[in-house]
C-alpha atoms as a PDB file:
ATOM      1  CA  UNK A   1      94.261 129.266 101.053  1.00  0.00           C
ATOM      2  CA  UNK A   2      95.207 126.484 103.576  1.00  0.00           C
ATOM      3  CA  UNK A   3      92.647 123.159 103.310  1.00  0.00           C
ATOM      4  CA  UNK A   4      89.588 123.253 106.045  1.00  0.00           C
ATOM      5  CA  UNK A   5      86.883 120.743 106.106  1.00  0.00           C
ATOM      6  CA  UNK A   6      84.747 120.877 103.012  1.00  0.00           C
ATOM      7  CA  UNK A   7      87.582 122.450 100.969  1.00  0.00           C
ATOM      8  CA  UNK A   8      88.834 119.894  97.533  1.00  0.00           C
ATOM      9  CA  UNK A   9      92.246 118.821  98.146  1.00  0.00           C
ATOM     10  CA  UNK A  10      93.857 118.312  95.395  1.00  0.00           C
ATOM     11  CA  UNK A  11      98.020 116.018  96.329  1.00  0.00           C
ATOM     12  CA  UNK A  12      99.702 113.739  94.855  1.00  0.00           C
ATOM     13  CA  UNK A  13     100.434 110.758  96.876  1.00  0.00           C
ATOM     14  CA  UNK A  14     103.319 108.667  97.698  1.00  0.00           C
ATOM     15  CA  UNK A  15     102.890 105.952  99.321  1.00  0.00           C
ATOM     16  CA  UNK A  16     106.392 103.709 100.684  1.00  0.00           C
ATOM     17  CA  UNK A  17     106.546 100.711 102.559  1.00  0.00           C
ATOM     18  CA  UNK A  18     108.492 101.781 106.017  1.00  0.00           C
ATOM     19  CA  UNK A  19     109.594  98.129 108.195  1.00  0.00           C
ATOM     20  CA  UNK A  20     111.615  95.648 106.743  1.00  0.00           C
ATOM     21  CA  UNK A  21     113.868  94.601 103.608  1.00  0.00           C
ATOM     22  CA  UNK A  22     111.555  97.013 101.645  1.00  0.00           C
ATOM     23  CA  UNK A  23     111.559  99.878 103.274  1.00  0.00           C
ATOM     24  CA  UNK A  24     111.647 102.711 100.930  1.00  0.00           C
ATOM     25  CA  UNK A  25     109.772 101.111  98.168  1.00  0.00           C
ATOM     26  CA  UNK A  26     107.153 102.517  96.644  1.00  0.00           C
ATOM     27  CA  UNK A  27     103.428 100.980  96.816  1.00  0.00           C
ATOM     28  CA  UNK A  28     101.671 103.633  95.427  1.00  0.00           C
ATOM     29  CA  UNK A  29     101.617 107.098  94.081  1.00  0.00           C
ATOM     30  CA  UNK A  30      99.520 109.544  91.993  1.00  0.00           C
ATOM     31  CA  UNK A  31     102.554 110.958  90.472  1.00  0.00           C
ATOM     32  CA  UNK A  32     103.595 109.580  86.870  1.00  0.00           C
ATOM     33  CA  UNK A  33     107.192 110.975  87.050  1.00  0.00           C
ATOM     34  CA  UNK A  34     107.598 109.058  90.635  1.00  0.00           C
ATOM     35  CA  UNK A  35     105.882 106.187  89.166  1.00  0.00           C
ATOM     36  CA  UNK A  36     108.557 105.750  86.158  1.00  0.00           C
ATOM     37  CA  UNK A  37     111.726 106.742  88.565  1.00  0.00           C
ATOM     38  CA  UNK A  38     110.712 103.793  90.670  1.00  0.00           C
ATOM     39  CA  UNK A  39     110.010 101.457  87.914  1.00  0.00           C
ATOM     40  CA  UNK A  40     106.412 100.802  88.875  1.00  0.00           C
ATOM     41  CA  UNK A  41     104.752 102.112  85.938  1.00  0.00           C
ATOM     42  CA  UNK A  42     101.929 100.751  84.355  1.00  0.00           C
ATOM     43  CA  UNK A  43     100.042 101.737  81.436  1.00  0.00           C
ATOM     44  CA  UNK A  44      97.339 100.375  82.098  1.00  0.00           C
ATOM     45  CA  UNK A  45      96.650 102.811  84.745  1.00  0.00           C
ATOM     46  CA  UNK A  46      96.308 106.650  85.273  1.00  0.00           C
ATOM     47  CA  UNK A  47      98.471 108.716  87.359  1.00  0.00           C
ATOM     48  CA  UNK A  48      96.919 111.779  88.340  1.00  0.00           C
ATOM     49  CA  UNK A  49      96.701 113.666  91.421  1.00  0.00           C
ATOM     50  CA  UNK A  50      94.056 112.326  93.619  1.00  0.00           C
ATOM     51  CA  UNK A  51      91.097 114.701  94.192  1.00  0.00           C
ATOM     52  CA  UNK A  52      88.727 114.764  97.521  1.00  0.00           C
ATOM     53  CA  UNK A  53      86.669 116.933 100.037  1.00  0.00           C
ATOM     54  CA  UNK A  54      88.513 117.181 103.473  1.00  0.00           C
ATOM     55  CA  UNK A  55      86.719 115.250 106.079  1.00  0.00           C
ATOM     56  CA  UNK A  56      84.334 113.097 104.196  1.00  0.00           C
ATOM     57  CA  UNK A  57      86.146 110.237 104.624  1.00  0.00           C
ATOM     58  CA  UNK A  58      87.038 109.382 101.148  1.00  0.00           C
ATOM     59  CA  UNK A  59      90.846 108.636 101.856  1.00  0.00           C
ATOM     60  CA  UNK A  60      93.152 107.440 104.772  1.00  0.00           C
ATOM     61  CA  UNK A  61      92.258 109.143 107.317  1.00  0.00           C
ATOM     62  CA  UNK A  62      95.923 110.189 108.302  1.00  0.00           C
ATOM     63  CA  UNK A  63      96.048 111.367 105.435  1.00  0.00           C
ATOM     64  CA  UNK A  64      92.782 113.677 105.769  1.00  0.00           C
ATOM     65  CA  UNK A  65      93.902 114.906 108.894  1.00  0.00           C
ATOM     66  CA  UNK A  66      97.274 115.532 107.326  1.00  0.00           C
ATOM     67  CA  UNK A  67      96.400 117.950 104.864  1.00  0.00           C
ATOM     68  CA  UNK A  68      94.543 120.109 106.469  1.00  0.00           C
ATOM     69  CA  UNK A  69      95.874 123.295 107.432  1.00  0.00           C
ATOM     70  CA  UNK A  70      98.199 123.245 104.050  1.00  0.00           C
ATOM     71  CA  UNK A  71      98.632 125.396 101.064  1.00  0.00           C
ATOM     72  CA  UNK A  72      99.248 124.318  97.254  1.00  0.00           C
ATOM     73  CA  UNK A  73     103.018 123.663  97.044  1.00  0.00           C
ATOM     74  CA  UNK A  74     103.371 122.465 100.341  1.00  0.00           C
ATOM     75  CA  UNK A  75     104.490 119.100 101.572  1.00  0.00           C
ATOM     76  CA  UNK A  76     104.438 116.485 104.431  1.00  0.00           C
ATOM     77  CA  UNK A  77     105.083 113.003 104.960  1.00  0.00           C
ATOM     78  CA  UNK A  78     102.949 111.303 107.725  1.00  0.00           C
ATOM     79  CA  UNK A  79     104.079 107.365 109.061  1.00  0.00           C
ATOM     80  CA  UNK A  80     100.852 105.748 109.811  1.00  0.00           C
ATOM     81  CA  UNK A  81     100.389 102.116 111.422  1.00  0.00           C
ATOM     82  CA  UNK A  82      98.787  99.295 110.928  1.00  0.00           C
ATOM     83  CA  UNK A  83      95.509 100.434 112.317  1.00  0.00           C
ATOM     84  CA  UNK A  84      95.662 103.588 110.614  1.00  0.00           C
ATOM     85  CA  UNK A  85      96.386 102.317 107.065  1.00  0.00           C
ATOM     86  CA  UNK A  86      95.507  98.838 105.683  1.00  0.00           C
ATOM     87  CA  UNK A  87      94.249  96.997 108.983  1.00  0.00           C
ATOM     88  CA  UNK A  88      96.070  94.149 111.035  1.00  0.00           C
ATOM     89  CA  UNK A  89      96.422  90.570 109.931  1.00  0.00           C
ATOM     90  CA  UNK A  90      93.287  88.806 110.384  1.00  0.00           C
ATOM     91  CA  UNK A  91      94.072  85.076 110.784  1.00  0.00           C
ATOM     92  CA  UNK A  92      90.383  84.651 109.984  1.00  0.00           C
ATOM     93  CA  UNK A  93      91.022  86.131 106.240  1.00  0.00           C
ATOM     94  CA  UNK A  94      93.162  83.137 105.689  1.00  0.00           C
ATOM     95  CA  UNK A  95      91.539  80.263 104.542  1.00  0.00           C
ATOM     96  CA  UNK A  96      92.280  76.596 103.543  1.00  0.00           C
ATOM     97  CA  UNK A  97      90.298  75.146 100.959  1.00  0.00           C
ATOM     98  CA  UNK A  98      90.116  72.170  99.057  1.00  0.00           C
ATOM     99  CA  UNK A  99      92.532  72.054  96.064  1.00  0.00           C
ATOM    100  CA  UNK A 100      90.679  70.012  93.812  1.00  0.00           C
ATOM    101  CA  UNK A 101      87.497  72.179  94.446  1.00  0.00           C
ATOM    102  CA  UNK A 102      89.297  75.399  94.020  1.00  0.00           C
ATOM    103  CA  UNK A 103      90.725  74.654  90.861  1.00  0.00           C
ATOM    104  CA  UNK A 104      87.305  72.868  89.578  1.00  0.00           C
ATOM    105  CA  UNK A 105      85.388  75.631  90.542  1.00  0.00           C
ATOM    106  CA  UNK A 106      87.855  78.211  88.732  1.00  0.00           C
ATOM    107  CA  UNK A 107      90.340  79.151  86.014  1.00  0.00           C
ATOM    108  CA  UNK A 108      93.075  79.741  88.057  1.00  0.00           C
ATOM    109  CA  UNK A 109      95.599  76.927  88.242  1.00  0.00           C
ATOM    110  CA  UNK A 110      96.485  76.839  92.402  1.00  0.00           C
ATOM    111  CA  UNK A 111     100.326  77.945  92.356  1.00  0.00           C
ATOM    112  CA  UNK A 112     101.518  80.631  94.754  1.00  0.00           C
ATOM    113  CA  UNK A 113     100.525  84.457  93.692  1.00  0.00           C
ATOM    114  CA  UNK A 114      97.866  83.495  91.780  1.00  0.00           C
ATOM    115  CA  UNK A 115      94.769  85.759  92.483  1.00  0.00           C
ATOM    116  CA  UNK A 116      91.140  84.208  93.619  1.00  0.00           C
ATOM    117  CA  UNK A 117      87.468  85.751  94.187  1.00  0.00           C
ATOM    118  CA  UNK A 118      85.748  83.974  96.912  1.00  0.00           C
ATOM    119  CA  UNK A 119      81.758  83.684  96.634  1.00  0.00           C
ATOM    120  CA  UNK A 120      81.085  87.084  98.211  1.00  0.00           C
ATOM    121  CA  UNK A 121      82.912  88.292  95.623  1.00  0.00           C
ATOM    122  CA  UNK A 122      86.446  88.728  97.874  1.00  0.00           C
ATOM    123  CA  UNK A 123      89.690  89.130  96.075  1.00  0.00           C
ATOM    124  CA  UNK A 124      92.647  87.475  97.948  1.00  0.00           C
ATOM    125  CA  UNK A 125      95.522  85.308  96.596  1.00  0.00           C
ATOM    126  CA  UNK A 126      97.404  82.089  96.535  1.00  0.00           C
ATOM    127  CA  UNK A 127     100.230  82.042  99.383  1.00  0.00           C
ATOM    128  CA  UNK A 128     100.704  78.003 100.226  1.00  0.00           C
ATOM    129  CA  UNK A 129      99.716  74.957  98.354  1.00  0.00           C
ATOM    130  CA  UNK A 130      99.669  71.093  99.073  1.00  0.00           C
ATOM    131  CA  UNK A 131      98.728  68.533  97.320  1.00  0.00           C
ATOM    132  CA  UNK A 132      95.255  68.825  98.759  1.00  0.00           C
ATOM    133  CA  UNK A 133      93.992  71.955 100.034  1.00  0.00           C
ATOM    134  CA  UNK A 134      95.574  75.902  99.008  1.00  0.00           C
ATOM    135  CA  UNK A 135      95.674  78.716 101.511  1.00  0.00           C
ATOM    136  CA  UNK A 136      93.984  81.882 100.570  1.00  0.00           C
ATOM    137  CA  UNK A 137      94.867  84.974 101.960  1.00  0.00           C
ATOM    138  CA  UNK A 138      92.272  87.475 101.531  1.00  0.00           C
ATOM    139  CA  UNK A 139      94.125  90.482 103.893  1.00  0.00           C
ATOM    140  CA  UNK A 140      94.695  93.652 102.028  1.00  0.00           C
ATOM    141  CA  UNK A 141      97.988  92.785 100.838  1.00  0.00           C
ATOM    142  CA  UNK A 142      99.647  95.653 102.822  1.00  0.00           C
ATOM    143  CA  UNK A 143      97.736  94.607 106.260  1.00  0.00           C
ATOM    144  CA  UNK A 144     100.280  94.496 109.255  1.00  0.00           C
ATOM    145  CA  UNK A 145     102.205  97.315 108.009  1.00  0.00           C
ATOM    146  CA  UNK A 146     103.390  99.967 108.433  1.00  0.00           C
ATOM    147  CA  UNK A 147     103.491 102.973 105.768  1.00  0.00           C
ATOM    148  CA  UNK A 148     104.476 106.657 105.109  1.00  0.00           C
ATOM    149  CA  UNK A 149     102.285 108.836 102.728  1.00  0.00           C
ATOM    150  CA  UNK A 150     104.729 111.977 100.879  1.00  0.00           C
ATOM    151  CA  UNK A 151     101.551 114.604 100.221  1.00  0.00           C
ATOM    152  CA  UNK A 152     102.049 117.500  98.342  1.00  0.00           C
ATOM    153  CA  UNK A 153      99.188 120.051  97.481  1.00  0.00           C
ATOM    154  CA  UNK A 154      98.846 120.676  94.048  1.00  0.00           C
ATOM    155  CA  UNK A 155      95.157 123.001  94.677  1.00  0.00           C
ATOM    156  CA  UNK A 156      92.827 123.742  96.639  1.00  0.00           C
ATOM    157  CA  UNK A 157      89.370 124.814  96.161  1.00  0.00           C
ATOM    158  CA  UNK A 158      86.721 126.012  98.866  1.00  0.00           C
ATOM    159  CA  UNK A 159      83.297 124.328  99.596  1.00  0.00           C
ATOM    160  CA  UNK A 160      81.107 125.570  96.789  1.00  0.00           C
ATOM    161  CA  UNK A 161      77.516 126.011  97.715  1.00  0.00           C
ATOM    162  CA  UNK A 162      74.416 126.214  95.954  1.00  0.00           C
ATOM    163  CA  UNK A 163      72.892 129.471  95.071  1.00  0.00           C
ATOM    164  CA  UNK A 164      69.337 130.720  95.110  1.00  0.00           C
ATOM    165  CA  UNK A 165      67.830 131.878  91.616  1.00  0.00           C
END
């Protein structure tokens, strides 16, 4: 059965960085045995195959649009840009603050990698620090890029509906 709207997909995802001196590296996958052949396995984490109903929105949307018509056991590998994956560089999500204040206000010592939570409860991280102020760079950390997704259908299952009793 090939994947429709409504149907579970159930892939494993590979996710590689595709411009620059990393192209080829992995970012992301579903797959344990991918995950320790590129050496970025964690085990703090699970790796299982990800699991979602076509067209809801609940992943990528290249990545929605490129399962559907497939089978279990078949593959594809879609390239999507910026705009389709993690966003653009907003120069607005990078912010200068006041080093003192920063590391008053926090735990986190201000050195270069170093992970922050604004007030609304952003994530973003260290990337430049003077003796007075740190920048912040709350992008998704793979914004401005682009990527290529390896998908391989593990299941599928149709859109089960309620029945009358």
């Amino acid at each position: 059965m090939s994947l429709e709207p409504g149907h579970i997909a159930i892939v494993h995802v590979t996710g590689r960085l595709v411009d620059g001196p990393e192209s080829g590296a992995v970012f992301e996958t579903t797959d344990v045995v991918v995950a320790l052949d590129t050496g970025i396995y964690h085990d703090h984490r699970d790796f299982k195959p990800l699991e979602f109903r076509v067209g809801e929105g609940h992943v990528l949307p290249g990545i929605d649009e490129a399962v559907r018509g497939l089978s279990p056991g078949e593959s594809t590998t879609i390239v999507l840009d910026p705009e389709e994956a993690y966003g653009t560089v907003d120069e607005d999500a990078l912010v200068t603050v006041s080093r003192e204040e920063l590391e008053a206000r926090s735990d986190v010592m201000a050195e270069p990698g170093e992970l922050v939570r604004s007030d609304r409860g952003d994530v973003g991280w260290i990337t430049a620090v003077a003796d007075d102020s740190v920048t912040v760079d709350f992008n998704h950390e793979l914004a401005g890029q682009r990527v290529a997704f390896e998908i391989r259908v593990l299941e599928t299952h149709a859109e089960q509906t309620a029945h009358e009793v």
